[in-house]
Protein backbone atom coordinates (compact mmCIF):
# COMPACT_ATOMS: atom_id res chain seq x y z
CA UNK A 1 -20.67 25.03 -7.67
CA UNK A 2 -18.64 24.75 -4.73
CA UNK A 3 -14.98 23.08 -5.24
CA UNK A 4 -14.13 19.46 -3.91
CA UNK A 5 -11.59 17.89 -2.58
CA UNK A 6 -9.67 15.47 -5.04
CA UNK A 7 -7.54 12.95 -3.61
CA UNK A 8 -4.54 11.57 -5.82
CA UNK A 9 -4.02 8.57 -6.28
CA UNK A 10 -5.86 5.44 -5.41
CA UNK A 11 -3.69 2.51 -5.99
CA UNK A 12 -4.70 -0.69 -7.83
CA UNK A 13 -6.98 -3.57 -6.18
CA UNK A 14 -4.37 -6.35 -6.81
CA UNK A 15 -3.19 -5.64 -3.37
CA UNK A 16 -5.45 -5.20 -0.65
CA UNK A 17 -2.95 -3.04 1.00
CA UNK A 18 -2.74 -0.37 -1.55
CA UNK A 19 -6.53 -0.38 -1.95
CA UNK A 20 -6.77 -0.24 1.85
CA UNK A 21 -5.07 3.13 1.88
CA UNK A 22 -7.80 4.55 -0.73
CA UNK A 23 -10.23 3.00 1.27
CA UNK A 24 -9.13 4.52 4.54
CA UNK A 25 -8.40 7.90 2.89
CA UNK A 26 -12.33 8.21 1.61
CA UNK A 27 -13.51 6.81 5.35
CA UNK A 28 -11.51 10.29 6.84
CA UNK A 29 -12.37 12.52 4.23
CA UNK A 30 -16.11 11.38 4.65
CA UNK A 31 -15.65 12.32 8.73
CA UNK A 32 -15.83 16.19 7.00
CA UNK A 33 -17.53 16.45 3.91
CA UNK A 34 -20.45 14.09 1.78
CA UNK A 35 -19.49 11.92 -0.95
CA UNK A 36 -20.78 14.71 -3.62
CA UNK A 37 -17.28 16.72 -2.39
CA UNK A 38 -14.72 14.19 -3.14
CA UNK A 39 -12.98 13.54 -6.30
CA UNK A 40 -10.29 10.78 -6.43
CA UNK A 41 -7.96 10.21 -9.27
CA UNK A 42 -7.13 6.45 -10.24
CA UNK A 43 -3.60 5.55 -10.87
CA UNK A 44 -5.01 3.65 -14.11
CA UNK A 45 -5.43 5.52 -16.91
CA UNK A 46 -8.31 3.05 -18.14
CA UNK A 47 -10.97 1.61 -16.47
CA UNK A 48 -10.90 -1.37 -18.96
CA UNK A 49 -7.52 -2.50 -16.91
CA UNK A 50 -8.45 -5.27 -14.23
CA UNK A 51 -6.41 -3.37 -12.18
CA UNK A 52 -7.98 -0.11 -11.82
CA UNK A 53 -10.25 0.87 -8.45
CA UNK A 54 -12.70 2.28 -9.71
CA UNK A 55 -15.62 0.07 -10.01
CA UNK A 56 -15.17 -0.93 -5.92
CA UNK A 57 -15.18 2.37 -5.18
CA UNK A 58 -18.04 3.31 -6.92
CA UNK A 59 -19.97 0.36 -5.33
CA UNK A 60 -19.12 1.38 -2.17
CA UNK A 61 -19.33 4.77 -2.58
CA UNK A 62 -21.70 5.54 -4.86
CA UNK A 63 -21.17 9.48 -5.16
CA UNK A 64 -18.07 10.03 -5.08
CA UNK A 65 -16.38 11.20 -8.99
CA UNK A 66 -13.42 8.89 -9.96
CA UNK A 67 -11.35 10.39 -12.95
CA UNK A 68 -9.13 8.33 -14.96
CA UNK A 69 -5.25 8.92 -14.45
CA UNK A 70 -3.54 11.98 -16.26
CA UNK A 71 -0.64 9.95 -17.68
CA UNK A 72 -1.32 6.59 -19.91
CA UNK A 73 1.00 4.15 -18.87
CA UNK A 74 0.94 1.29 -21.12
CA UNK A 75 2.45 -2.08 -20.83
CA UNK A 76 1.77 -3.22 -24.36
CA UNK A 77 5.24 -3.33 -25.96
CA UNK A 78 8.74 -1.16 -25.14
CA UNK A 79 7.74 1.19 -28.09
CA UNK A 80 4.32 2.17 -26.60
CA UNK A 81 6.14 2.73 -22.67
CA UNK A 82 8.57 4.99 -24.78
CA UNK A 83 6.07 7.47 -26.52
CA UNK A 84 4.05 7.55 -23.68
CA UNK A 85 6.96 8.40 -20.94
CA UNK A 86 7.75 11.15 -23.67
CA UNK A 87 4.00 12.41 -23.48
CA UNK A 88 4.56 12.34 -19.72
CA UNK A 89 7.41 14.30 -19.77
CA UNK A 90 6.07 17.04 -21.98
CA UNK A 91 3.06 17.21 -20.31
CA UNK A 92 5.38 18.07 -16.79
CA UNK A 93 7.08 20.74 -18.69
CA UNK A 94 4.26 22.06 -19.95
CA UNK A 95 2.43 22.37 -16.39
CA UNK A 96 5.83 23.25 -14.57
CA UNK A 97 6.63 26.12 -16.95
CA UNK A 98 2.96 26.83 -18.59
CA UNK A 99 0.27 25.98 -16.15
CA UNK A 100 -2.60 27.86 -17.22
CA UNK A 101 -1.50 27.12 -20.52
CA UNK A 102 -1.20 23.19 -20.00
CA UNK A 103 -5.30 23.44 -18.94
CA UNK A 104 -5.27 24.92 -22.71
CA UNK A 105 -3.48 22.51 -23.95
CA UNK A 106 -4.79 19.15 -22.12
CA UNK A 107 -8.00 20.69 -21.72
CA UNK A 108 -9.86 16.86 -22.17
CA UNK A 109 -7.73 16.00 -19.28
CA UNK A 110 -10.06 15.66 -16.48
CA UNK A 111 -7.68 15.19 -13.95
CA UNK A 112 -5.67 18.03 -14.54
CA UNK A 113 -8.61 19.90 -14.91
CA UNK A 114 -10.10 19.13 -11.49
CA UNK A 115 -7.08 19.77 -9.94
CA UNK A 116 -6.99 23.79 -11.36
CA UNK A 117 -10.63 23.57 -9.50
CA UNK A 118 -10.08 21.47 -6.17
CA UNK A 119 -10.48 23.04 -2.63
CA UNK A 120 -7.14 21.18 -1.95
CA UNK A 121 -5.47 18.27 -3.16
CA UNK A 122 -4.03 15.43 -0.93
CA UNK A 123 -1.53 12.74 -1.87
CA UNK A 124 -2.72 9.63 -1.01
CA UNK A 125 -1.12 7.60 1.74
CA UNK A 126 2.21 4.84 1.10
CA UNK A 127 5.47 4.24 0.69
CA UNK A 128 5.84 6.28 -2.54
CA UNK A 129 8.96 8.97 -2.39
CA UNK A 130 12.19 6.78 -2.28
CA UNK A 131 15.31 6.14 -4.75
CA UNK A 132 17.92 3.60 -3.77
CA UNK A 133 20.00 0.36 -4.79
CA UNK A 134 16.40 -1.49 -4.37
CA UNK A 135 14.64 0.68 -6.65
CA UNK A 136 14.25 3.63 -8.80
CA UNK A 137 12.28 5.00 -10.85
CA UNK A 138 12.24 8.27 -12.71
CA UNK A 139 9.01 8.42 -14.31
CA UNK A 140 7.25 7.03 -11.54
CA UNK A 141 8.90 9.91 -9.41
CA UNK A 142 7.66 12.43 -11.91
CA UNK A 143 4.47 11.00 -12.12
CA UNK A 144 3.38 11.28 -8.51
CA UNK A 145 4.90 14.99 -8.56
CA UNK A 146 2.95 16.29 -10.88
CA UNK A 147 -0.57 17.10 -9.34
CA UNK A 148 1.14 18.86 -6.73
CA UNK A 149 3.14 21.07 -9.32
CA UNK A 150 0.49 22.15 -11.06
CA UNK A 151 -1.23 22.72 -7.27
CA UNK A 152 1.98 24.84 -6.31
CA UNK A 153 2.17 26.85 -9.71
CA UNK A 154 -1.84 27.86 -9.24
CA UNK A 155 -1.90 28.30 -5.97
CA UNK A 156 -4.10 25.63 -4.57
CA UNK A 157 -3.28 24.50 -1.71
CA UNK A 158 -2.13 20.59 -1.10
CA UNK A 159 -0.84 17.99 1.38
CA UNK A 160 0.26 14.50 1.77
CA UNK A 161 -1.37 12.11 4.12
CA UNK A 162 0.39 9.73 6.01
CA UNK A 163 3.74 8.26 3.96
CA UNK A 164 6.59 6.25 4.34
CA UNK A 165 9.80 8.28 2.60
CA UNK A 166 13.34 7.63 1.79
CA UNK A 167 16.22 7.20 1.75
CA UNK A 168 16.34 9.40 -1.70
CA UNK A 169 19.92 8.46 -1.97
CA UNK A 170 19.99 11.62 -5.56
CA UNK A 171 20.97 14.66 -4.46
CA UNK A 172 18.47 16.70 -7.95
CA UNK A 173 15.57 13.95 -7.02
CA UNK A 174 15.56 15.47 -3.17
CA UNK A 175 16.07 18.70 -4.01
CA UNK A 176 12.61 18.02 -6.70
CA UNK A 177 11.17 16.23 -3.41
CA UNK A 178 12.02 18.84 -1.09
CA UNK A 179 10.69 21.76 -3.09
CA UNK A 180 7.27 19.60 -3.60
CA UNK A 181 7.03 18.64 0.26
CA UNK A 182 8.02 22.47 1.25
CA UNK A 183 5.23 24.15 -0.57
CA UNK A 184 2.40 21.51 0.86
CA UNK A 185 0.10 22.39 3.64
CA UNK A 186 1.27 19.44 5.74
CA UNK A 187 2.75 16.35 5.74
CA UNK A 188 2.21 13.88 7.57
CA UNK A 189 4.27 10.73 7.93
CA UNK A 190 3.20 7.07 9.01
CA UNK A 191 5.94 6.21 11.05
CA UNK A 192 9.09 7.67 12.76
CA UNK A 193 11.86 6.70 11.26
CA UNK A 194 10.57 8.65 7.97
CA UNK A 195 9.72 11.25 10.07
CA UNK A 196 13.65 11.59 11.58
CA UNK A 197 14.81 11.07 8.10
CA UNK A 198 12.81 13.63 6.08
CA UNK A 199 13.11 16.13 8.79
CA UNK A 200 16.56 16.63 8.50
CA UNK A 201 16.12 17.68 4.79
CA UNK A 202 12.80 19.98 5.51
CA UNK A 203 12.17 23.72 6.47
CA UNK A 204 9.89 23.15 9.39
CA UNK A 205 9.21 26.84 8.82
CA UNK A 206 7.65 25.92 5.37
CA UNK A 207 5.57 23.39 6.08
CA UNK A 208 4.13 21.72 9.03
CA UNK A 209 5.46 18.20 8.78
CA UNK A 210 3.86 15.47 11.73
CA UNK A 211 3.56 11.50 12.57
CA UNK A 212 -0.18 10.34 12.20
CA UNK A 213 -1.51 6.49 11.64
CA UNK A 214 -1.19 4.24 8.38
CA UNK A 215 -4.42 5.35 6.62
CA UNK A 216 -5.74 1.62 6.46
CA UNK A 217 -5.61 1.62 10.40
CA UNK A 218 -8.98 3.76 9.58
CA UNK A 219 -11.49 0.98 9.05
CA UNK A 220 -15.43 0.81 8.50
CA UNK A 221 -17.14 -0.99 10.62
CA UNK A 222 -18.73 -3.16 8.13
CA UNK A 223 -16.33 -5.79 8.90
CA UNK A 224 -18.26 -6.78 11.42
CA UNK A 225 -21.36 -8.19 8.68
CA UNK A 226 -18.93 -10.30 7.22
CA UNK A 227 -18.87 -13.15 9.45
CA UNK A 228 -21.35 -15.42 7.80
CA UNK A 229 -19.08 -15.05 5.00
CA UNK A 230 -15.73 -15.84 6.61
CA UNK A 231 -17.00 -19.19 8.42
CA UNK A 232 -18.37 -20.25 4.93
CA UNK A 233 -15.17 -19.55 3.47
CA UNK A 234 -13.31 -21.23 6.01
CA UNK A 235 -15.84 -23.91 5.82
CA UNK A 236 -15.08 -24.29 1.93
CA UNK A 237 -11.04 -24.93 2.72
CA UNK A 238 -11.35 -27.59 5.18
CA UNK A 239 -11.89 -26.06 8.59
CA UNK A 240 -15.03 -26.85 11.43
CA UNK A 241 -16.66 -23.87 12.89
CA UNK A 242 -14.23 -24.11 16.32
CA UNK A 243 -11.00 -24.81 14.44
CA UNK A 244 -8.23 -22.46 15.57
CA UNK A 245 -5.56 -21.47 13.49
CA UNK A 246 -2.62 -19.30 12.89
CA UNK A 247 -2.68 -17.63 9.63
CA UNK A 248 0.48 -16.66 7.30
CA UNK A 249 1.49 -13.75 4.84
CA UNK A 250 4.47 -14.39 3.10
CA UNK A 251 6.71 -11.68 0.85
CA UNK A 252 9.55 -12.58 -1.58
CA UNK A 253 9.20 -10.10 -3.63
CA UNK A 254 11.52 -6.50 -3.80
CA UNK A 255 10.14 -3.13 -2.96
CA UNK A 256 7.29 -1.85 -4.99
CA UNK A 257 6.24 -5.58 -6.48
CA UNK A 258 8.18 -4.94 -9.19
CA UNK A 259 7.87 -8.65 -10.37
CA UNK A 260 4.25 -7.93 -10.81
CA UNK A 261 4.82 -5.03 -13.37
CA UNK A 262 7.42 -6.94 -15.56
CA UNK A 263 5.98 -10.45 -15.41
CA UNK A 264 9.42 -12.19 -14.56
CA UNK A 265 7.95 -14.03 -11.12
CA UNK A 266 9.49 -13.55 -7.69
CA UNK A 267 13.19 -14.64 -7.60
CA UNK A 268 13.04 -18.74 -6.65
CA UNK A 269 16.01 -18.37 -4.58
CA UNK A 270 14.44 -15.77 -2.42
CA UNK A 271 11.19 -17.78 -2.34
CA UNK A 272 12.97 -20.49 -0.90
CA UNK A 273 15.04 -18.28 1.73
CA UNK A 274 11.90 -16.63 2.87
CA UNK A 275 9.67 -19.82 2.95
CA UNK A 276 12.20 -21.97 4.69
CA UNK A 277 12.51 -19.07 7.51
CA UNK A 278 8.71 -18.61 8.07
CA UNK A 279 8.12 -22.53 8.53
CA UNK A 280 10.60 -23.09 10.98
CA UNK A 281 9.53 -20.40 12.98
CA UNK A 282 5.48 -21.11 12.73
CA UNK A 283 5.66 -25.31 12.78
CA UNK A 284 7.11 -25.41 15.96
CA UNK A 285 4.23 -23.30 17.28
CA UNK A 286 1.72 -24.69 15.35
CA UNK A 287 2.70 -28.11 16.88
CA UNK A 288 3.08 -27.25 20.27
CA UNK A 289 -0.64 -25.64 20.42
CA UNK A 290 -2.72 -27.70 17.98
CA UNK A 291 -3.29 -25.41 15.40
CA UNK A 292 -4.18 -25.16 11.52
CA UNK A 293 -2.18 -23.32 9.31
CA UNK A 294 -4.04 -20.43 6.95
CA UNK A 295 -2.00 -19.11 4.42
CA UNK A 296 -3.46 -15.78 3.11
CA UNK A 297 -2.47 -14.23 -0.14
CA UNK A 298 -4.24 -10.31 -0.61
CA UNK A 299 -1.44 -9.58 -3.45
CA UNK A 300 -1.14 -11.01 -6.43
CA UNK A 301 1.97 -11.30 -6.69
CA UNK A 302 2.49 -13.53 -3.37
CA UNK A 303 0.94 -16.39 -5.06
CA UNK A 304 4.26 -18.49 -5.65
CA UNK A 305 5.89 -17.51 -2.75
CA UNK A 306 2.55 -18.51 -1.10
CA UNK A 307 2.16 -22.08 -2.54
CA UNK A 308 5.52 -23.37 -2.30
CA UNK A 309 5.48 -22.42 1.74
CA UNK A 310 1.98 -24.84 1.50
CA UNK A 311 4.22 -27.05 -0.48
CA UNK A 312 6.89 -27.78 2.17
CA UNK A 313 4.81 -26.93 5.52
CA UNK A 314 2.61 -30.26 4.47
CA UNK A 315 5.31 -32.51 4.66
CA UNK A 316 5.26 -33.73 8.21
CA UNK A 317 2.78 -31.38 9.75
CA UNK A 318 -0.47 -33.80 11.00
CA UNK A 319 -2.97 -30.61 10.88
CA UNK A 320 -4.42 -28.66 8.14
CA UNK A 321 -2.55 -26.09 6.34
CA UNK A 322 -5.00 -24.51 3.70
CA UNK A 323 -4.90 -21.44 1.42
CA UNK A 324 -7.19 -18.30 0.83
CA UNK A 325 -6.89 -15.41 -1.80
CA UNK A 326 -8.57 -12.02 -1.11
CA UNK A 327 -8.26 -8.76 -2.09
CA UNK A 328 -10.88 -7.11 0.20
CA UNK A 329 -9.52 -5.16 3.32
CA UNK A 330 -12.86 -5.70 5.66
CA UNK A 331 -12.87 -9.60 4.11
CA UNK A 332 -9.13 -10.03 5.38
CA UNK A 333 -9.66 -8.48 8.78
CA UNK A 334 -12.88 -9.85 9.45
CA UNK A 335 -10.81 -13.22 8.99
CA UNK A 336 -7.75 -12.35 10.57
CA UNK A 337 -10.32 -11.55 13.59
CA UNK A 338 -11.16 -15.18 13.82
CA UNK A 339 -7.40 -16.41 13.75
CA UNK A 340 -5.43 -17.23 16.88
CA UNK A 341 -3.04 -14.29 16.06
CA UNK A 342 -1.25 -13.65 12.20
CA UNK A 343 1.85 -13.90 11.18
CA UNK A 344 2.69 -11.34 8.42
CA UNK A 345 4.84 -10.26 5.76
CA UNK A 346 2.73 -7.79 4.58
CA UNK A 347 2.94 -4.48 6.18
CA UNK A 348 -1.08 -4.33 5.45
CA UNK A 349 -1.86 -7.90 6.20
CA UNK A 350 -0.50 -6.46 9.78
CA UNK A 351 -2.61 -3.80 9.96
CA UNK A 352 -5.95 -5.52 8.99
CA UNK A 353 -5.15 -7.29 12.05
CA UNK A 354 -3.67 -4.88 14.47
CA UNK A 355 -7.26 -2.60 13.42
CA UNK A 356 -9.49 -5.29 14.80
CA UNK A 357 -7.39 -5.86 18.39
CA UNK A 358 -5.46 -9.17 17.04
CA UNK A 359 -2.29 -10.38 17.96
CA UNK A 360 0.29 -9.62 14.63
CA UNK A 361 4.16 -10.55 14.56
CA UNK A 362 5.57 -9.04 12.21
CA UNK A 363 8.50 -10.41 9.82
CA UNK A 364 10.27 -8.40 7.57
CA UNK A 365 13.12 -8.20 5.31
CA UNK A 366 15.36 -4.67 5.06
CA UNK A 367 15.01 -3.95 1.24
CA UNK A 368 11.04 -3.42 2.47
CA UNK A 369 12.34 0.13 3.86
CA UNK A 370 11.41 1.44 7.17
CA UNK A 371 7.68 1.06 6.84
CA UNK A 372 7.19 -2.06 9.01
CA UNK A 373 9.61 -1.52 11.91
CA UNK A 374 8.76 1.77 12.05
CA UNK A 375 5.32 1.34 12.31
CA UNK A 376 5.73 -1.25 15.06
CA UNK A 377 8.04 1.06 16.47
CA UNK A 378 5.75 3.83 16.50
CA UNK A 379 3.29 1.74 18.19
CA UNK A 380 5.76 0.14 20.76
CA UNK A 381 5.74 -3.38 19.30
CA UNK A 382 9.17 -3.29 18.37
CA UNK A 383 9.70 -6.88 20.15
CA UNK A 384 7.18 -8.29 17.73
CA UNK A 385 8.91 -7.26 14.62
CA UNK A 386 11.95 -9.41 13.79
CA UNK A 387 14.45 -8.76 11.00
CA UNK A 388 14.83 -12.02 9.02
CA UNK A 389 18.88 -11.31 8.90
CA UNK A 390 19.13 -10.68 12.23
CA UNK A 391 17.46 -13.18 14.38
CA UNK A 392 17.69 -16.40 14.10
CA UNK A 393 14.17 -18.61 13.15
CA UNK A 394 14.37 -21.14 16.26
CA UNK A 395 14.62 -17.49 18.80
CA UNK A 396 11.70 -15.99 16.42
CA UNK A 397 9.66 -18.59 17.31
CA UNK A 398 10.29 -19.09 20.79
CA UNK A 399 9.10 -15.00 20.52
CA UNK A 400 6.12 -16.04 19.05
């Protein structure tokens, strides 16, 4: 039986972004090899959780194996998190120090088992290796390590697809970083400014490190079907057929959604900061040019932020502002197709639109990291990505 390729790991559908990468990843991997040859690892160690990928991928992909996550992460109650994280870590030692051993010992694991067998293992694209005042977190560090340890210690080879990294502002967690990244094949980065950053801490003579596209920039062309659907939809909100419209994605929330994970809701003070700054630079324009407003939520953890900015835009604005939630990538750019251009928060809401040759201005916030302005950057759209701190809304718009 000839070994596949296993790709690790595809990120939860609650944001259309992260699910975008996983999406994009499979589309490239199927430019080289059939379905039959790819194995992808969920980030969810149960496919019970509403969260996990794998039924979407399965029904768009039909043949391809998707394998539970090696680690069980539970969110039950503090006691659960704690035995588990200790599982986690024994399971690392065991694979770092023991690998053949580990298979032994985890042998019902089928993850770590189809990594001993894989042709080569890939990381899948994001914004995954960081550790700063926004956020850290030490299991989560471990956790994406691992496959690529027990890759190193068997001798199969591995690589990273395009990512977003740093700063790693821990001088053991880059060193752990550095000794992952300098065994890999390649490793590719998604924008510049990770690029510049990592390569001052990497041995180019190791490993060949590059700049390629955001994986989600790689987009079936099924979006194209989909625009029966997206005239009904709009039809369902309010809107006639030759409406035009500038849609919205807002973000309040800190690197990594971490409000979705613990429950506690996006900060109301930021909501408010972020909301205010959006409407003053998209009413104006809105105004001048006759146009709806569409909010768009694709993560579910925008929500507040996204009704409260429908909240306030409605007082004195004469035209229709209207909201739609959606999780699909092809769905959102098969939309943001039909808009006059977007206006996005969302690094991925940006991309949906960018892939289909619409007009995206980009608005972003610095605890985000590099990814956006990088990307633009990268691109040469650097005058359509403002910094919310540094420009003020009324010159935004007048950009706009």
């Amino acid at each position: 039986m000839s070994k596949k390729i296993v790709l690790t790991y595809a990120w939860g559908t609650p944001n259309a972004g992260d699910h975008a990468l996983t999406l994009g990843a499979i589309e490239l991997l199927l430019k080289h090899v059939p379905e039959q040859d790819i194995i992808i690892i969920s980030r969810f160690s149960s496919r019970k959780e509403s969260k996990d990928p794998t039924k979407d991928i399965l029904d768009r992909y039909p043949d391809i194996e998707v394998l539970e996550s090696p680690f069980k992460f539970s969110r039950i109650t503090a006691w659960d998190r704690f035995l588990e994280k200790i599982y986690g870590l024994i399971m690392l030692t065991m694979v770092s120090v023991f690998p053949r051993l580990s298979l032994k010992v985890f042998k019902k694991n089928e993850a770590l088992q189809s990594i001993s067998n894989a042709r080569i293992v890939l990381c899948n694209g994001g914004n995954l290796f960081y550790w700063n005042e926004h956020r850290k977190s030490l299991p989560r560090l471990l956790a994406l390590g691992l496959p690529f340890i027990m890759a190193k210690k068997l001798n199969i080879p591995y690589g990273f697809l395009p990512q977003t990294m740093g700063p790693i502002e821990n001088k053991l967690l880059m060193s752990y970083t550095k000794e992952i990244l300098e065994s890999a094949k390649f490793v590719l980065f998604r924008e510049n400014k990770s690029y510049e950053y990592m390569k001052k801490f990497l041995d180019s003579s190791k490993t060949k490190i590059d700049e390629a596209p955001d994986l989600a920039f790689i987009v079936s062309d099924k979006y194209k079907l989909m625009e029966t659907d997206i005239f009904k939809a709009l039809k369902n909100i309010g809107f006639e057929r030759n409406d035009k419209f500038i849609a919205i994605t807002l973000r309040a929330s800190k690197l990594g959604d971490p409000e979705g994970v613990s429950g506690k809701g996006v900060d109301s003070e930021a909501i408010k900061s972020v909301t205010q700054y959006v409407k003053e630079v998209v009413v104006p324009v809105a105004k001048e040019r006759n146009l709806n407003i569409l909010i768009v939520e694709q993560t579910d953890v925008d929500d507040e932020t996204s009704y409260y900015f429908q909240k306030i835009v409605q007082e004195g604005f004469s035209n229709i502002v209207a909201y739609i939630s959606n999780r699909d990538p092809l769905f959102l750019s098969a939309l943001y197709l039909q808009s006059e251009c977007l206006v996005g928060m969302r690094l991925h809401s940006l991309i949906f639109a960018l892939r289909v040759n619409k007009p995206a201005f980009a608005i972003y916030l610095k605890q985000f990291g590099p990814k956006t302005p990088g990307i633009y950057s990268s691109f040469g759209l650097s005058e359509y990505c403002v910094d919310i701190e540094e420009m003020e809304p009324s010159k935004c718009s007048s950009q706009l």
